[in-house]
Protein backbone atom coordinates (compact mmCIF):
# COMPACT_ATOMS: atom_id res chain seq x y z
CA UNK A 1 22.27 -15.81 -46.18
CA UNK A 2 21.33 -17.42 -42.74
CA UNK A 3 23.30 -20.12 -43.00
CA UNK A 4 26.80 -18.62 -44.34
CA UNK A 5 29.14 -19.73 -41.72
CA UNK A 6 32.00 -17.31 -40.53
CA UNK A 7 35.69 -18.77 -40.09
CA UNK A 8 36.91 -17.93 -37.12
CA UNK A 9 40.78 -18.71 -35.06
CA UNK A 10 40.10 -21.01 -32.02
CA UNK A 11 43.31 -21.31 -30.14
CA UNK A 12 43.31 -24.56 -27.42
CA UNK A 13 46.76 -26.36 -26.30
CA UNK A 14 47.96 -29.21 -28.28
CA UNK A 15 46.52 -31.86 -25.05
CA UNK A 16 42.82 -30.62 -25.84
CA UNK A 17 43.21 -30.70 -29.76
CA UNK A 18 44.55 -34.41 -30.12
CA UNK A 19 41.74 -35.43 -27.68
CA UNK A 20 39.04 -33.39 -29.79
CA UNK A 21 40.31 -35.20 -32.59
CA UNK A 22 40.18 -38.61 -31.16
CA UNK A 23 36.60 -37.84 -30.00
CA UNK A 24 35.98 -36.97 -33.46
CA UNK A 25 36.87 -39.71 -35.36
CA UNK A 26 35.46 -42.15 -32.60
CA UNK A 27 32.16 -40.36 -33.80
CA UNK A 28 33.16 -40.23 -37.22
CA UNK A 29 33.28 -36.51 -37.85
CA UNK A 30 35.60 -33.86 -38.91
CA UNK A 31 37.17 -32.43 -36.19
CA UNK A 32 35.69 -28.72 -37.21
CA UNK A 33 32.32 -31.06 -37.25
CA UNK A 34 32.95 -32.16 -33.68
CA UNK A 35 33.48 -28.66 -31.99
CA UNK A 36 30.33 -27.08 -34.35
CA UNK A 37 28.18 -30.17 -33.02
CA UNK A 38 29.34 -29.84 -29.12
CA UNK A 39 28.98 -25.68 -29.75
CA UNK A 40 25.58 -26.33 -30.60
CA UNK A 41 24.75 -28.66 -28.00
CA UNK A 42 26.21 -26.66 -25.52
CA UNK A 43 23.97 -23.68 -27.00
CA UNK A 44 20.90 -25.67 -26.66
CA UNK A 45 20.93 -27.33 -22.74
CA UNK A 46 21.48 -22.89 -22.21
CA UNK A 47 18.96 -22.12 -24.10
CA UNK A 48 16.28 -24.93 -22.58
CA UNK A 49 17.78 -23.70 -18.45
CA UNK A 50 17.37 -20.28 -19.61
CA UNK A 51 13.78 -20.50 -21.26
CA UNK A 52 15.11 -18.60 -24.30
CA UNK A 53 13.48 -19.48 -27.62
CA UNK A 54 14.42 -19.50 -30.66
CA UNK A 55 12.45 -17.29 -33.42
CA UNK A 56 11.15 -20.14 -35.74
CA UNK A 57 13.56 -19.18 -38.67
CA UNK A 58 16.66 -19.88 -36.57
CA UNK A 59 18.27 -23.16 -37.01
CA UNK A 60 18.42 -25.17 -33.36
């Protein structure tokens, strides 16, 4: 499957989680949500500076 997601253990200190979680909720998401959707982001702008493209199957 392309889209099965893969669990993973992200360790960050306690200061950086309760202001993830803030973020989140001010956006109402999950907090999982709110790191996947600022991964993503993050994967895009390097993608667009770098020129790479994404085959057309892949989601953005």
């Amino acid at each position: 499957m392309a889209n099965e997601k893969k669990a993973f253990v992200l360790r960050v200190s306690a200061e950086m989680l309760k202001e993830l979680e803030r973020w989140a909720q001010e956006e109402f998401r999950s907090t999982n949500g709110q790191i996947e959707f600022l991964l993503s982001d993050a994967l895009k702008k390097r993608r667009k500076s770098s020129g790479k493209v994404l085959p057309p199957n892949q989601p953005e």
